[in-house]
C-alpha atoms as a PDB file:
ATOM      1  CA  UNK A   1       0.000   0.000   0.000  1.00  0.00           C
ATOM      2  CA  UNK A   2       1.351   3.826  -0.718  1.00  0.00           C
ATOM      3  CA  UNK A   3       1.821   6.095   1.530  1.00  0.00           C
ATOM      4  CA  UNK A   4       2.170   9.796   1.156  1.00  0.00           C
ATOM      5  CA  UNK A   5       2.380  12.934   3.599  1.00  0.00           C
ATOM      6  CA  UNK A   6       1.775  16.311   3.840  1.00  0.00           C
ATOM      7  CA  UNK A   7       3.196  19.002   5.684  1.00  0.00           C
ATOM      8  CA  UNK A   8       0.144  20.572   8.193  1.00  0.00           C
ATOM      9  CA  UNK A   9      -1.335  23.613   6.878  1.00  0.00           C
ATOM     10  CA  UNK A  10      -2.632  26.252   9.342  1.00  0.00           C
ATOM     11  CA  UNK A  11      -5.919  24.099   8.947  1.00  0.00           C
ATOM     12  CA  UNK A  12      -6.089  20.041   9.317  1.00  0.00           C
ATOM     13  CA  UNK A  13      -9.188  19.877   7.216  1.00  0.00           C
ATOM     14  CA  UNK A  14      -6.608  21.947   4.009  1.00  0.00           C
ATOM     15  CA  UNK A  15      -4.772  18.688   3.210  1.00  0.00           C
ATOM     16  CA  UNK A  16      -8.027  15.917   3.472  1.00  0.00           C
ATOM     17  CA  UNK A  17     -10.515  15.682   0.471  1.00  0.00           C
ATOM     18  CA  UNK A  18     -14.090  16.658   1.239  1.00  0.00           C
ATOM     19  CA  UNK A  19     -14.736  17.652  -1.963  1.00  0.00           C
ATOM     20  CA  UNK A  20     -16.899  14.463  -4.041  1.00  0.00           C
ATOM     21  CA  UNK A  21     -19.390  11.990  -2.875  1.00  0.00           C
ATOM     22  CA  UNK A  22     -17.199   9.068  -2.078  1.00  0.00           C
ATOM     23  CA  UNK A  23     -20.658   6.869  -0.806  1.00  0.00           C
ATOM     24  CA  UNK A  24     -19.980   4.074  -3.923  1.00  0.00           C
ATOM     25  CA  UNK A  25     -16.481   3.083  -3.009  1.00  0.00           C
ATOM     26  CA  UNK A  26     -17.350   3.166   0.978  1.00  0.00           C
ATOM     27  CA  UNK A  27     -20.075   0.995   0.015  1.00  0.00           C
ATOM     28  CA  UNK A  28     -18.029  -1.674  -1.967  1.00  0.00           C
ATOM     29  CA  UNK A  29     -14.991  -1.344   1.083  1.00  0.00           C
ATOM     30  CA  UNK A  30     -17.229  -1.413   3.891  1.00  0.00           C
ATOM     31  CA  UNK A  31     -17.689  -5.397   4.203  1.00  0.00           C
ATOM     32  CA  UNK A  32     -13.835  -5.958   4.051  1.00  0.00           C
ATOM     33  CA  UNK A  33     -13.274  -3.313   7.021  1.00  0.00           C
ATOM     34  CA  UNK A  34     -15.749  -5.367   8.380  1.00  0.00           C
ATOM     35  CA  UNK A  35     -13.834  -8.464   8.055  1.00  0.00           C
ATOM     36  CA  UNK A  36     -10.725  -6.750   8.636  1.00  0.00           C
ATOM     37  CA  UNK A  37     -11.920  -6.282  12.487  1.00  0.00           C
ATOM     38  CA  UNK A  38     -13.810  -9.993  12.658  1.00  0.00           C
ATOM     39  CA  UNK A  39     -10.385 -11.190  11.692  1.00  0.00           C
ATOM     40  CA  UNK A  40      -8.526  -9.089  13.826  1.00  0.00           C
ATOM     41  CA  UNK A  41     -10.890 -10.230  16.925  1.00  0.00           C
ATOM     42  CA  UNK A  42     -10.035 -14.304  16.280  1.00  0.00           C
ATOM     43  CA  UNK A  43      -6.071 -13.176  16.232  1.00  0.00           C
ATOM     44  CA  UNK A  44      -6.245 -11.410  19.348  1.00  0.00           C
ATOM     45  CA  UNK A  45      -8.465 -14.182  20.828  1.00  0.00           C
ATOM     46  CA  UNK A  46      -6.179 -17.138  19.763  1.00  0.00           C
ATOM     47  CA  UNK A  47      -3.018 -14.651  21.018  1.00  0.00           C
ATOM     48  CA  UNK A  48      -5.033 -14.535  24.349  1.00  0.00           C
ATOM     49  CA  UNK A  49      -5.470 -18.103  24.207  1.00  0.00           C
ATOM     50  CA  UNK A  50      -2.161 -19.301  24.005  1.00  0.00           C
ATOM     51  CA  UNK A  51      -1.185 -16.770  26.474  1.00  0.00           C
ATOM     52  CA  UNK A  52      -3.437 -18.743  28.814  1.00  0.00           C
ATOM     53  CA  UNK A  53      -2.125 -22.287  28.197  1.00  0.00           C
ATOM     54  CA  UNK A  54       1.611 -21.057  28.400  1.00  0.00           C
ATOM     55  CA  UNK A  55       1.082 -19.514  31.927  1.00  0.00           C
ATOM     56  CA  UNK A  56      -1.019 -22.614  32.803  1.00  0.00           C
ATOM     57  CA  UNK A  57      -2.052 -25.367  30.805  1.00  0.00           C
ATOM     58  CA  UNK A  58      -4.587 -27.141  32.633  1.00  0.00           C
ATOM     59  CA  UNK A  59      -6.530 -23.328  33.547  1.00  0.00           C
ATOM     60  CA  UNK A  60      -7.249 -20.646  31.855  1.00  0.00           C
ATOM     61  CA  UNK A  61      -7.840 -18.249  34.901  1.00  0.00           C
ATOM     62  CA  UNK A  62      -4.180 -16.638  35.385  1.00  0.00           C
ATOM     63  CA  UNK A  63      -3.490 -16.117  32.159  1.00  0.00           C
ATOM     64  CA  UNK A  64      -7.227 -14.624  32.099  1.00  0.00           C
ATOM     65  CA  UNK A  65      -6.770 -12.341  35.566  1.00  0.00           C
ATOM     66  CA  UNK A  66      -2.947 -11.551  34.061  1.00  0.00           C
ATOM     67  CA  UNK A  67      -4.156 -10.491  30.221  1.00  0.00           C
ATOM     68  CA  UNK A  68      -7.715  -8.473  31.464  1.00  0.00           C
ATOM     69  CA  UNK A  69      -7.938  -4.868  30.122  1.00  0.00           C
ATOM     70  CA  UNK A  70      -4.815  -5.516  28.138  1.00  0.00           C
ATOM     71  CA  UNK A  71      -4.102  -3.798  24.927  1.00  0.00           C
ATOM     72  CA  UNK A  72      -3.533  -5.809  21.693  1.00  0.00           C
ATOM     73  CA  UNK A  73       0.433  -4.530  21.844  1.00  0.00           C
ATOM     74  CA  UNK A  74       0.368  -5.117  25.428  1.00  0.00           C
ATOM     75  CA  UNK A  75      -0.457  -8.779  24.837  1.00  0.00           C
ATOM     76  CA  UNK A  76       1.776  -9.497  21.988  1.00  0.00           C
ATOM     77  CA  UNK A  77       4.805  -7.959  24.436  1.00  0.00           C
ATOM     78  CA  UNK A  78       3.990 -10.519  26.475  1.00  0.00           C
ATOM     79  CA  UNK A  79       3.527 -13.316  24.406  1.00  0.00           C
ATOM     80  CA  UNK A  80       7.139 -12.289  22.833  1.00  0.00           C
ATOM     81  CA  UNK A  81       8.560 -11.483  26.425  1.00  0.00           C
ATOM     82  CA  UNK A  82       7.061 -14.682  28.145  1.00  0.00           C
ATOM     83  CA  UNK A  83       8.055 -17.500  24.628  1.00  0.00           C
ATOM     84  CA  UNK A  84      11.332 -15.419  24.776  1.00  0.00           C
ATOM     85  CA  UNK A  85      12.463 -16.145  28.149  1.00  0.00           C
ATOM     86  CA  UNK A  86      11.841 -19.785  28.086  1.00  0.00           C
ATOM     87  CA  UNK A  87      13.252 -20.485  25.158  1.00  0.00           C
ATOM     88  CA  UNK A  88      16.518 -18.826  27.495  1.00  0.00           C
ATOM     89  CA  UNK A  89      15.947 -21.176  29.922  1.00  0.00           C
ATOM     90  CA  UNK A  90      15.575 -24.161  27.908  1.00  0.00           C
ATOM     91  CA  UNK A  91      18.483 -23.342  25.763  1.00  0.00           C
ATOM     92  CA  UNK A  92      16.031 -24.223  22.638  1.00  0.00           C
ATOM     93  CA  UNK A  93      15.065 -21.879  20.199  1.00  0.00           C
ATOM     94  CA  UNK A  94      11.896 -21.204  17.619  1.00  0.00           C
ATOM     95  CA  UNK A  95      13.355 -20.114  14.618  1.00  0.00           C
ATOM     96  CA  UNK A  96      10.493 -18.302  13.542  1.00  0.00           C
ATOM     97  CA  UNK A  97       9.734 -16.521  16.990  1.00  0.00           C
ATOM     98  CA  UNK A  98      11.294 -13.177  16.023  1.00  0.00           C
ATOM     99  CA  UNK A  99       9.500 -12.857  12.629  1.00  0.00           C
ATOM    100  CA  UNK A 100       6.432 -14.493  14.059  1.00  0.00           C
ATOM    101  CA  UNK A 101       6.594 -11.797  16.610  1.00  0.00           C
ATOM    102  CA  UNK A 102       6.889  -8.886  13.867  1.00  0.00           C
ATOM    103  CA  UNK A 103       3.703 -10.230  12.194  1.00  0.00           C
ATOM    104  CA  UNK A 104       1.865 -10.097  15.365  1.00  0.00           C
ATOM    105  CA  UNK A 105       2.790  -6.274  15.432  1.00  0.00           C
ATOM    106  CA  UNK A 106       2.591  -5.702  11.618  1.00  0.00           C
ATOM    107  CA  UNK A 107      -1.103  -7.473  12.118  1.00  0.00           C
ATOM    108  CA  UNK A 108      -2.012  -5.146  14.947  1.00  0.00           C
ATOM    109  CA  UNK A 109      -0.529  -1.958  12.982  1.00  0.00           C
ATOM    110  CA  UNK A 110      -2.418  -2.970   9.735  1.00  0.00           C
ATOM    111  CA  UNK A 111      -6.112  -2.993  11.790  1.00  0.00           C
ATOM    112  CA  UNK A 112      -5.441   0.075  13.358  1.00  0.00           C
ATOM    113  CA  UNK A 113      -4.704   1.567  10.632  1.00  0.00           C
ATOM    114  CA  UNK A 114      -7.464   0.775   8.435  1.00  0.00           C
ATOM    115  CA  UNK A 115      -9.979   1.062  11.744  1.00  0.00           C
ATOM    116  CA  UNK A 116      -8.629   4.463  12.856  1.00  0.00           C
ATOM    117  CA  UNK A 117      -8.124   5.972   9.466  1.00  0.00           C
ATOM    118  CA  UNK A 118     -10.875   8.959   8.597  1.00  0.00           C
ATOM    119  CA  UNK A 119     -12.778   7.282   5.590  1.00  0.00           C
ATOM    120  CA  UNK A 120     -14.560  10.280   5.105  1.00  0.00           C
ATOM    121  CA  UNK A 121     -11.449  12.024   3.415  1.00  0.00           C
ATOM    122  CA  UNK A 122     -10.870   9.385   1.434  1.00  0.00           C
ATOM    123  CA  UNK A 123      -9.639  11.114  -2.365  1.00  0.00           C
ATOM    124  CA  UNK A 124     -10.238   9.943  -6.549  1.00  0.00           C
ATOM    125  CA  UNK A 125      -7.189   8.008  -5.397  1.00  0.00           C
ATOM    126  CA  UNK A 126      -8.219   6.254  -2.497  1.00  0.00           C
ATOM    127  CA  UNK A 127      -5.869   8.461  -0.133  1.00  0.00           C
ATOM    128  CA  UNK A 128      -7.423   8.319   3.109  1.00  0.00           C
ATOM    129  CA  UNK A 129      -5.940  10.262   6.050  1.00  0.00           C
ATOM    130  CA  UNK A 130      -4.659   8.057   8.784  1.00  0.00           C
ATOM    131  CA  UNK A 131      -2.438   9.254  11.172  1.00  0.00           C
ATOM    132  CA  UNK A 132      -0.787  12.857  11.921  1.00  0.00           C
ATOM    133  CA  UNK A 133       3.048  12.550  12.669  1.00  0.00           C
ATOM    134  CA  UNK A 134       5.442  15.065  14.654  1.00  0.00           C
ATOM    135  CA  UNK A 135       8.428  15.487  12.594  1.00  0.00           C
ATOM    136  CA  UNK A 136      11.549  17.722  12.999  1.00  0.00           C
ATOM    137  CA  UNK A 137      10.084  19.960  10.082  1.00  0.00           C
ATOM    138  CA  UNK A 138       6.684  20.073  12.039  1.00  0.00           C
ATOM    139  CA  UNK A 139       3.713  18.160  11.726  1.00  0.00           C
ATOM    140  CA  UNK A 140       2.586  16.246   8.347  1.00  0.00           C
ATOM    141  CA  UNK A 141      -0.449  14.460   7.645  1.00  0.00           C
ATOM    142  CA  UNK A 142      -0.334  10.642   6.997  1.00  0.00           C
ATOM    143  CA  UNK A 143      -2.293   9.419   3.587  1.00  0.00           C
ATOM    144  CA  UNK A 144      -2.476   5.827   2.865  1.00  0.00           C
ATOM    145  CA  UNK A 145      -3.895   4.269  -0.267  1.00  0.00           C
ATOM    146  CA  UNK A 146      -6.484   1.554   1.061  1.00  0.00           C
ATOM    147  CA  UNK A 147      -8.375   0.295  -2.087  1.00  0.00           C
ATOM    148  CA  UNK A 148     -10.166  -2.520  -2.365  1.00  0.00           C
ATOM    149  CA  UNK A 149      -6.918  -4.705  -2.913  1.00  0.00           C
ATOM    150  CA  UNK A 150      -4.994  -3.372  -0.148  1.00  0.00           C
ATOM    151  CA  UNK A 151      -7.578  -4.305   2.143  1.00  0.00           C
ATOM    152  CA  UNK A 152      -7.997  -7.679   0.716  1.00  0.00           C
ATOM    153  CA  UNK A 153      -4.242  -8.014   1.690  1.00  0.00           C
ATOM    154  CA  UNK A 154      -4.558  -6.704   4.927  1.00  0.00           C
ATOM    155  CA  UNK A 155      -6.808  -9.267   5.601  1.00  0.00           C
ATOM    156  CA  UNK A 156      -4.808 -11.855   4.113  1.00  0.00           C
ATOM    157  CA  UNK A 157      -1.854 -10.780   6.407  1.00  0.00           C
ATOM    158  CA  UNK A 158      -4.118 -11.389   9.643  1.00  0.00           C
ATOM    159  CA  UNK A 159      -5.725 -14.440   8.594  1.00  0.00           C
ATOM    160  CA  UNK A 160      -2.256 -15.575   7.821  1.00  0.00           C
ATOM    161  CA  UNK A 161      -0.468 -14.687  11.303  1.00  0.00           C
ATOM    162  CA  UNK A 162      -3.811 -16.346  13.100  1.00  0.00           C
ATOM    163  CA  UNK A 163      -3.187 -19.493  10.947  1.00  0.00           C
ATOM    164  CA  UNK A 164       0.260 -19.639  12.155  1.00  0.00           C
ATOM    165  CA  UNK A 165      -0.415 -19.933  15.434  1.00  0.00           C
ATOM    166  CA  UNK A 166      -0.884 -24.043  14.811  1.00  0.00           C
ATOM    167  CA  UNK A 167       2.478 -23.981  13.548  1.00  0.00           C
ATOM    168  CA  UNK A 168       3.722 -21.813  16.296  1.00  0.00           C
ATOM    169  CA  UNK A 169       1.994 -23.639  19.011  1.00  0.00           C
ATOM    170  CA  UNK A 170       3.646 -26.759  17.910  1.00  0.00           C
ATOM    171  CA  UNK A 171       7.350 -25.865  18.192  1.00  0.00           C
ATOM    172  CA  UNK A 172       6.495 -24.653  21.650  1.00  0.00           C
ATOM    173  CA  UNK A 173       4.873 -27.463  22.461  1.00  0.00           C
ATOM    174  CA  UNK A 174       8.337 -29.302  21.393  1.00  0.00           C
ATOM    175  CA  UNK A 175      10.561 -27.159  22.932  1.00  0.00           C
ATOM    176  CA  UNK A 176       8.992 -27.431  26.484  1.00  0.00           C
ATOM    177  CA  UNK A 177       8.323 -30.914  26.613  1.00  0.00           C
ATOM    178  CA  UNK A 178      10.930 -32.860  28.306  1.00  0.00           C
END
C-alpha cells in the first residue's frame, strides 16, 4: 500500500478531500473493514489463548486475571517477552519466533490503521488520512492508499499470522516438553 504525507497547513481539514461523494467506493470497502476487524478479533483471541495455556495449561484463569484490560500490543509484548524467556531457559530456540513476533505487530498496525483511518477524506485516489506525525520539520499528515486490494491483503496478512499460530503452538509445544 502507498503512503504519502503532507506538511500541516494552518488548517487540518486543508490537506483531506471533502470535496466528491465518495458513498460508492465506501459501500463496496465497507464489508472488508468489516472483516478486517472480525479477523482481527479471532487473532487477538487465539493470542489470548495461548497466552493462557503457556502460563497454565490445565486453567485458563491466570493467564485470564494476568491479560484483562490488556491492549492488543500489550499482549503481543507478552507473548514475545514470556516465549522469549523460556526459550533462554531451555536453551532451545523457535526459529520463527522473532518474525512471528513482527507479524503479530505488523497485524495489529495494519487494523489500526485501516480502523482508525478517517474514511470520510478518502480522495479519486483512495488516499485516506490516517495518522498525523510530529516530525523535525513540524507536523505532516499521513495518507495511505487503502483500495479494495490493499484491504484484501490486509486481511490476508491477519488471517495468515492467526493461521500460524498451529504452527507456532507446535514448536512450543516441542521445545517445552521434556
Amino acid at each position: 500500500m502507498k503512503i504519502k504525507q503532507k506538511q500541516l497547513q494552518q488548517f487540518a481539514f486543508l490537506n483531506k478531500y471533502l470535496e466528491d461523494d465518495n458513498e460508492e467506493f465506501l459501500e463496496l470497502i465497507a464489508p472488508q473493514i468489516g472483516f478486517i476487524v472480525f479477523d482481527f478479533n479471532l487473532l487477538e483471541e487465539r493470542l489470548t489463548s495461548f497466552i493462557c495455556q503457556i502460563i497454565n495449561y490445565n486453567n485458563d484463569a491466570k493467564g485470564l486475571i494476568i491479560t484483562h484490560n490488556m491492549t492488543y500490543a500489550s499482549k503481543v509484548d507478552l507473548f514475545d517477552r514470556y516465549s522469549s524467556y523460556t526459550q533462554h531457559i531451555l536453551n532451545k530456540n523457535i526459529e520463527s519466533h522473532k518474525k512471528f513476533i513482527e507479524d503479530l505487530k505488523e497485524s495489529g498496525r495494519l487494523r489500526n490503521m485501516v480502523v482508525h483511518a478517517e474514511w470520510n477524506t478518502v480522495d479519486e485516489e483512495n488516499y485516506t488520512f490516517v495518522k498525523l506525525r510530529t516530525t523535525k520539520n513540524g507536523l505532516v499528515q499521513e495518507f495511505a492508499q487503502l483500495d479494495y486490494d490493499s484491504l484484501i491483503d490486509v486481511r490476508n496478512k491477519i488471517i495468515e499470522t492467526h493461521n500460524y499460530f498451529d504452527d507456532y503452538e507446535e514448536f512450543y509445544s516441542q521445545i517445552t516438553t521434556i
